[in-house]
N, C-alpha and C. Protein backbone atom coordinates (compact mmCIF):
# COMPACT_ATOMS: atom_id res chain seq x y z
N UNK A 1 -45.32 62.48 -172.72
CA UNK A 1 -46.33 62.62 -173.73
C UNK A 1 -45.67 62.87 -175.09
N UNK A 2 -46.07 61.92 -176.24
CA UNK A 2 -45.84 62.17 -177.25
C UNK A 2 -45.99 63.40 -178.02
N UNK A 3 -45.08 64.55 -178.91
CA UNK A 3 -45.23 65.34 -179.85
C UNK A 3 -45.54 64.72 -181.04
N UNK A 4 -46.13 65.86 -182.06
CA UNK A 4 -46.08 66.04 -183.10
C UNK A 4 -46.46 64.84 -184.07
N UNK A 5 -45.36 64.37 -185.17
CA UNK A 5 -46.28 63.32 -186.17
C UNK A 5 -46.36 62.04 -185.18
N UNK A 6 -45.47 61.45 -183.96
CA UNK A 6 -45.72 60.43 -183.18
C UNK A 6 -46.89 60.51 -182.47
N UNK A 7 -47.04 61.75 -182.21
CA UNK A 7 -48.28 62.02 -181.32
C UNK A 7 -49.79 61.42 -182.17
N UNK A 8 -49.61 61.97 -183.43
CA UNK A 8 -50.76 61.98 -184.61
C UNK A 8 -51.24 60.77 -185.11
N UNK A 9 -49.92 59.89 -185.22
CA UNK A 9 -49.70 58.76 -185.28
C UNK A 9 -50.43 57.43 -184.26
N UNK A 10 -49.96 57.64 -183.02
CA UNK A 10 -50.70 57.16 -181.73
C UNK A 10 -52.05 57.44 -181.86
N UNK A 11 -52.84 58.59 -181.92
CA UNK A 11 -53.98 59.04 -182.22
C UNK A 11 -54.74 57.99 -182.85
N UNK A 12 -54.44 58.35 -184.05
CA UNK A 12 -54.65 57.25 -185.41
C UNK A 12 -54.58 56.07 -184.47
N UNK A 13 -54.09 55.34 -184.27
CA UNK A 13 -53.43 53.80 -184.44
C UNK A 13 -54.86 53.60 -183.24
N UNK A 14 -54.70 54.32 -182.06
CA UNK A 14 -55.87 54.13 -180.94
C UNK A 14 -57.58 54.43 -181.69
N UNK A 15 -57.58 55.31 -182.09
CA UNK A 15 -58.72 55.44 -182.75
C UNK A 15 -59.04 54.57 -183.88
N UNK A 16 -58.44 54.15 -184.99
CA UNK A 16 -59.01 53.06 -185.31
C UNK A 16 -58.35 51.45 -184.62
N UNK A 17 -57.61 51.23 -183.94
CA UNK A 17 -57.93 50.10 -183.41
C UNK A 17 -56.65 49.43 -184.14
N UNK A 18 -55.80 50.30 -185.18
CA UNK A 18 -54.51 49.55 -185.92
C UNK A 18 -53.17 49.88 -185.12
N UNK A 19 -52.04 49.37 -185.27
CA UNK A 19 -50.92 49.46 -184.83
C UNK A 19 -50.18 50.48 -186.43
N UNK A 20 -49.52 51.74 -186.19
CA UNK A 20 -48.71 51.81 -187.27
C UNK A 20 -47.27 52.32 -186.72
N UNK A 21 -46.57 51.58 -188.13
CA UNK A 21 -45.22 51.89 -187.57
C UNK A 21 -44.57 53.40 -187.75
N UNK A 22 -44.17 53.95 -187.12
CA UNK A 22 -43.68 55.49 -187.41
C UNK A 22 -42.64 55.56 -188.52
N UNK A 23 -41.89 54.04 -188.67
CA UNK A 23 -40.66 54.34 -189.79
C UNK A 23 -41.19 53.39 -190.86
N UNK A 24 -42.22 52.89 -191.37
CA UNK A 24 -43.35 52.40 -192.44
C UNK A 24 -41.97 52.92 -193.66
N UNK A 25 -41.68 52.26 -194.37
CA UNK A 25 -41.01 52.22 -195.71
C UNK A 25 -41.93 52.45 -196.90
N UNK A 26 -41.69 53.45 -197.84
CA UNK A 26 -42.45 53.78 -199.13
C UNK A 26 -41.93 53.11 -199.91
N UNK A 27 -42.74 52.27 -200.77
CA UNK A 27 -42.42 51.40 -201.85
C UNK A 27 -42.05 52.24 -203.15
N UNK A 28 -41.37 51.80 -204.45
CA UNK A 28 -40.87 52.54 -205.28
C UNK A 28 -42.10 52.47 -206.38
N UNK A 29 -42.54 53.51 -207.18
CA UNK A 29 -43.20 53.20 -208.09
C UNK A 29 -42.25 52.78 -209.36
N UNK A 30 -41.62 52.46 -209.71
CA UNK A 30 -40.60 52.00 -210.57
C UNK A 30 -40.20 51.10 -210.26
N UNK A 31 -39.55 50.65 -209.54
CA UNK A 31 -38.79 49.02 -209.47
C UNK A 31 -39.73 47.92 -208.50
N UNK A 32 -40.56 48.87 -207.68
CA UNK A 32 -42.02 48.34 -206.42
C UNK A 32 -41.01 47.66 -205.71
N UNK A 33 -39.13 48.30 -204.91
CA UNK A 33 -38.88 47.82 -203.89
C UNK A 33 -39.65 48.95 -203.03
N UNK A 34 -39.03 48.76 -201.26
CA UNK A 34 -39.31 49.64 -200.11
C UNK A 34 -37.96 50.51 -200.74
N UNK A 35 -38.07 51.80 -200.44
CA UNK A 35 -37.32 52.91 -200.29
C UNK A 35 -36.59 53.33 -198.61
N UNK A 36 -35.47 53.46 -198.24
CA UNK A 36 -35.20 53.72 -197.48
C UNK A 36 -35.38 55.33 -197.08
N UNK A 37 -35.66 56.08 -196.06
CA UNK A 37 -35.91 57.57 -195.88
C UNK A 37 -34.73 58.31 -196.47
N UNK A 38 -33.61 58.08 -196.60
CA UNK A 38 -32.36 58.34 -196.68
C UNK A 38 -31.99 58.93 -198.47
N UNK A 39 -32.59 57.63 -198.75
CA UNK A 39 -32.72 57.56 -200.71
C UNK A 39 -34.38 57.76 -201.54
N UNK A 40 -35.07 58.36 -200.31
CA UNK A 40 -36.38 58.59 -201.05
C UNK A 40 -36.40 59.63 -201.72
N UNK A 41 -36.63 59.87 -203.27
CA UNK A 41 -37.12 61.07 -203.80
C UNK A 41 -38.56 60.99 -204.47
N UNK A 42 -38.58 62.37 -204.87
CA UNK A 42 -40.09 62.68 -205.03
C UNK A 42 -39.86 62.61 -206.48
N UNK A 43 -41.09 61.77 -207.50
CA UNK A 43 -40.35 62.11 -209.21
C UNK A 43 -41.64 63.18 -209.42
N UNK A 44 -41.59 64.12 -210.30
CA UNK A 44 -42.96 64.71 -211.06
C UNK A 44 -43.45 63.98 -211.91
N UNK A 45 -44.30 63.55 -212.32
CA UNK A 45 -44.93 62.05 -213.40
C UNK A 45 -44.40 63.28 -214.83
N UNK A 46 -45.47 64.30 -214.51
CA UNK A 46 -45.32 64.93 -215.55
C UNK A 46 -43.77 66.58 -215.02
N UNK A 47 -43.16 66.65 -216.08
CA UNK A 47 -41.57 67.72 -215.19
C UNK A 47 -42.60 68.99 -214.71
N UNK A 48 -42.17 69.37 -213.50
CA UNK A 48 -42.56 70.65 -212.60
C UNK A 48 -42.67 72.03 -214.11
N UNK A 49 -41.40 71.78 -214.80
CA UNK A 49 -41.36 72.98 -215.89
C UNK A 49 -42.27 72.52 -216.98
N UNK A 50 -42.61 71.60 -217.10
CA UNK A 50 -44.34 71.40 -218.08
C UNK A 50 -45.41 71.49 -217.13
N UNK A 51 -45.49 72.05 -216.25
CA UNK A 51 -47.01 72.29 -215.54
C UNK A 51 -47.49 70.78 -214.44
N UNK A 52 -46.64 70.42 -214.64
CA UNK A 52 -46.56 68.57 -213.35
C UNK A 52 -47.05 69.06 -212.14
N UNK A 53 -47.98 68.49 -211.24
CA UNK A 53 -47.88 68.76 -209.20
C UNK A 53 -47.92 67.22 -208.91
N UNK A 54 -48.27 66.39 -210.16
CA UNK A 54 -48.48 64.76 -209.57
C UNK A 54 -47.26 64.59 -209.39
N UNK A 55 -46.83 63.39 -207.86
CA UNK A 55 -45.36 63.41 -207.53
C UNK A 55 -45.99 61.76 -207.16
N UNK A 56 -44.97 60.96 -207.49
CA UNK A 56 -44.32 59.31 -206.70
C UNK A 56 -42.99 59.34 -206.25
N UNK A 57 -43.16 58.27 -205.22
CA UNK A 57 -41.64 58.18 -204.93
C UNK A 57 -41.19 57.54 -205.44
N UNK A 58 -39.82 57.37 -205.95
CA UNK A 58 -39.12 57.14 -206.08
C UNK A 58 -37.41 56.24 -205.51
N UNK A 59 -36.80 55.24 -205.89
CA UNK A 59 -35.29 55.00 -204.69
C UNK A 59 -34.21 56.42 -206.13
N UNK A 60 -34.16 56.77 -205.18
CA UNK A 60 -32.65 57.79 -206.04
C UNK A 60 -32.24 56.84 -206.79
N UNK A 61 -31.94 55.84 -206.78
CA UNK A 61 -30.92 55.53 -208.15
C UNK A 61 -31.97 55.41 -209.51
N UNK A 62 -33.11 54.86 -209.47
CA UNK A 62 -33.97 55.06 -210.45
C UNK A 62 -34.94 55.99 -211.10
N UNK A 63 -34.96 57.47 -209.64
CA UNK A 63 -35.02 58.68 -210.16
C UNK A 63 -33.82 59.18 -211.31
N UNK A 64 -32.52 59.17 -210.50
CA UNK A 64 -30.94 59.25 -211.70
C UNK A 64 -31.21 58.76 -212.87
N UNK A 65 -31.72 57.43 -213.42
CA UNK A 65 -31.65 56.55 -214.22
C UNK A 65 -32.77 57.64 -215.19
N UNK A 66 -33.83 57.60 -214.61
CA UNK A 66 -35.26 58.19 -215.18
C UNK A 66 -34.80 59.35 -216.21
N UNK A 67 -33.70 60.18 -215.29
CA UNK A 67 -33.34 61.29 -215.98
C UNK A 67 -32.33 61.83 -216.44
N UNK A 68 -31.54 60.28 -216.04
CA UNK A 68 -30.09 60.69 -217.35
C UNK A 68 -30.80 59.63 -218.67
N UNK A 69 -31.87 59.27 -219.01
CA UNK A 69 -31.97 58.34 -220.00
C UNK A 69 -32.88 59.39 -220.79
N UNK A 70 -34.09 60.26 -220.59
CA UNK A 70 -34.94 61.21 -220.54
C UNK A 70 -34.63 62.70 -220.56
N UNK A 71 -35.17 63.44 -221.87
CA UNK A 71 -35.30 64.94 -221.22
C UNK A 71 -36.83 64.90 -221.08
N UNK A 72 -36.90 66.41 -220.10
CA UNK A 72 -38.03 66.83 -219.73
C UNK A 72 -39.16 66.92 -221.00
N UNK A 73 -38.63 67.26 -221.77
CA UNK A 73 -40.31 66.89 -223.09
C UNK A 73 -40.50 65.51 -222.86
N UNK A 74 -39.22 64.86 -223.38
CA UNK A 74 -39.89 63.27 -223.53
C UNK A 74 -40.74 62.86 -222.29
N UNK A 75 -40.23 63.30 -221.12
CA UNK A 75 -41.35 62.46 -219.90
C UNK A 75 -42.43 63.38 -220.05
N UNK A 76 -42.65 64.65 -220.20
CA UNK A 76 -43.89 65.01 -220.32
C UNK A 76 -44.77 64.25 -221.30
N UNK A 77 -44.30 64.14 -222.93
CA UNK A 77 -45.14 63.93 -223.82
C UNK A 77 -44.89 62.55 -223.68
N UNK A 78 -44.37 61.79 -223.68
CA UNK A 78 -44.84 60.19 -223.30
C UNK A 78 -44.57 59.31 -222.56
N UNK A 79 -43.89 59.66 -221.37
CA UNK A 79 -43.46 58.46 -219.95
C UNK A 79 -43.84 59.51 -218.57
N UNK A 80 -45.58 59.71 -218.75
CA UNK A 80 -45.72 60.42 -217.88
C UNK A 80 -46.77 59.27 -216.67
N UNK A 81 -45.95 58.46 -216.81
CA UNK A 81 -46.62 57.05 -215.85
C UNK A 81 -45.63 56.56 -215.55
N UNK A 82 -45.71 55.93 -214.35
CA UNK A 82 -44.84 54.81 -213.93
C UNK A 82 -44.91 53.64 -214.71
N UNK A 83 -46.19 53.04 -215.41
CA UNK A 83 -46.04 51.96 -216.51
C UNK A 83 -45.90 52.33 -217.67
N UNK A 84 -45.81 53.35 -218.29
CA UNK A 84 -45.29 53.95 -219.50
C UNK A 84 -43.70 53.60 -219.29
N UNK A 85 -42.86 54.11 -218.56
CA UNK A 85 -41.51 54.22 -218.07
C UNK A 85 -41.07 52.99 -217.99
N UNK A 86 -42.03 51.55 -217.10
CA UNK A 86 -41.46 50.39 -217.27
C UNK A 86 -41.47 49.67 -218.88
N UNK A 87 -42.55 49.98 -219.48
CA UNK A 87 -42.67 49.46 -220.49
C UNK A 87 -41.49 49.40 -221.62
N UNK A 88 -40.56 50.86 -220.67
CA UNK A 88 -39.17 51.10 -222.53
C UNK A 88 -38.37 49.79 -221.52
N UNK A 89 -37.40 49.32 -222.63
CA UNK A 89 -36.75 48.22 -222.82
C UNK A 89 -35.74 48.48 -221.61
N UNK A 90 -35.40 50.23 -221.94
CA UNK A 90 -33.79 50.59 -221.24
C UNK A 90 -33.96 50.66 -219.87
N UNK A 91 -35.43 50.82 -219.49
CA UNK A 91 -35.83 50.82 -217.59
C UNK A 91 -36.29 49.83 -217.29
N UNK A 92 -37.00 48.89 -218.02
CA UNK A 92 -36.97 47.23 -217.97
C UNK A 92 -35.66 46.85 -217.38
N UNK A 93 -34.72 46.84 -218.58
CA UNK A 93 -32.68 46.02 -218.22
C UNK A 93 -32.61 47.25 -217.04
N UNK A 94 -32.68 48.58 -216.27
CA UNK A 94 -31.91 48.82 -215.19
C UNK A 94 -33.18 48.27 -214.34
N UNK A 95 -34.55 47.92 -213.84
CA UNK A 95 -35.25 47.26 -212.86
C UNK A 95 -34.64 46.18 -212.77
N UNK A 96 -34.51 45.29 -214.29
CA UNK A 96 -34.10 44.23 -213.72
C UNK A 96 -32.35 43.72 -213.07
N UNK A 97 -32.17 44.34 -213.35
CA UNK A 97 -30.51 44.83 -212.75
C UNK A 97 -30.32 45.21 -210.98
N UNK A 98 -31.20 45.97 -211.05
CA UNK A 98 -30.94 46.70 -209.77
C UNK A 98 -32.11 46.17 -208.47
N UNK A 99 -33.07 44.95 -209.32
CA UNK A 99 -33.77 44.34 -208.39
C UNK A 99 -33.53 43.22 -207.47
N UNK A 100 -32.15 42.77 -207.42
CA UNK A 100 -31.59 42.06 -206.27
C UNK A 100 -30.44 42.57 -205.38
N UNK A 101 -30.25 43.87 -205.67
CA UNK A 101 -29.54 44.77 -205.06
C UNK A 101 -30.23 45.11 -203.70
N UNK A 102 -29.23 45.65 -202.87
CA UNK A 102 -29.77 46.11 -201.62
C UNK A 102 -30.32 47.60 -201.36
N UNK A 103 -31.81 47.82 -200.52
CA UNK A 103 -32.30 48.56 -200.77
C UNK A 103 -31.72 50.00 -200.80
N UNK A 104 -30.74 49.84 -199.78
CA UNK A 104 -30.28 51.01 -199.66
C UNK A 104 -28.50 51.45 -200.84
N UNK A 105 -28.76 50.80 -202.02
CA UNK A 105 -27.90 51.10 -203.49
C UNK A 105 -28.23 51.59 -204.32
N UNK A 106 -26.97 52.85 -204.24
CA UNK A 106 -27.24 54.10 -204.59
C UNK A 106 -25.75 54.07 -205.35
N UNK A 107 -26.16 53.84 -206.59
CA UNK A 107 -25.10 53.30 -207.69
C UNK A 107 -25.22 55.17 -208.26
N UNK A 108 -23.28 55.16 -209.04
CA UNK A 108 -23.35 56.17 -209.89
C UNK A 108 -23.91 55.69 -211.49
N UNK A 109 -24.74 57.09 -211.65
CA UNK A 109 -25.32 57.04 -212.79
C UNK A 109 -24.46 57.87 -213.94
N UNK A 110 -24.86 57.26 -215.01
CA UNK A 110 -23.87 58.08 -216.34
C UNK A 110 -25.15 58.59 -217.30
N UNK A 111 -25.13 60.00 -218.27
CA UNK A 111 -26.05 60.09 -218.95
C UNK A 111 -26.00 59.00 -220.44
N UNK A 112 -27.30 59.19 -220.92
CA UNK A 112 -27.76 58.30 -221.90
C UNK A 112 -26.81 58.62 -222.97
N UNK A 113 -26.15 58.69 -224.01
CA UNK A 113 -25.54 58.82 -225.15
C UNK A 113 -26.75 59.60 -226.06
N UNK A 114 -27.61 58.88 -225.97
CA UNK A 114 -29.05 58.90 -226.79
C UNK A 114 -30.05 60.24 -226.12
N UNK A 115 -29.92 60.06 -224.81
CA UNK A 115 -30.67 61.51 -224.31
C UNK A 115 -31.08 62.57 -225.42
N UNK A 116 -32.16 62.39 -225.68
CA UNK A 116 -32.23 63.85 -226.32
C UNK A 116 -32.53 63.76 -228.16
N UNK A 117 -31.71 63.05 -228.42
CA UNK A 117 -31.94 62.49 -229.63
C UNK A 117 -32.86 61.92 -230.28
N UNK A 118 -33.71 62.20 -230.88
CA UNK A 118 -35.02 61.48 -231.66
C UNK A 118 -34.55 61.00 -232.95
């Protein structure tokens, strides 16, 4: 007999009549690949230290990216969306960079030069 979330899972899948997979991949709100479990993080839309609880996932390398390019004011006061964030130029060139890469690339990140600077 199944435990726990497999158990919950089975439940579900018999009761409504669907099949689900237990290892189901979360898509990225930023680049919209699948995320592997391994490289999934949680982003705050708005930073935890400005009052944030809304969370997306994220692949780690474009959480890194988010926040060596970004301080915490700037994503509060204006890239507090996932289409706010695609819209700047500099997360445009790393989506489109890192969108024929394999899901599970987990590149080193360097901070922005510009970080911080208005």
């Amino acid at each position: 007999m199944a435990k726990g979330r497999i158990k919950r899972l089975q439940a579900a899948s018999s009761w409504q009549g669907q099949s689900f997979k237990a290892d189901a991949l979360e898509v990225c709100a930023l680049c919209e690949r699948e995320i592997p479990h391994s490289l999934k993080d949680a982003h705050h839309l708005t930073p935890k230290s400005r009052g944030g609880v809304v969370t997306v996932f994220l692949h780690r390398a474009c959480h890194k990216q988010v926040h060596a390019l970004f301080t915490e004011t700037e994503l509060a006061r204006n890239y507090a969306t996932p289409e706010a964030l695609r819209a700047l130029p500099e997360v445009a060139r790393f989506i489109q960079w890192v969108q024929d890469k394999p899901i599970d690339f987990n590149p080193p990140t360097r901070r922005s030069r510009s970080k911080g600077q208005l």
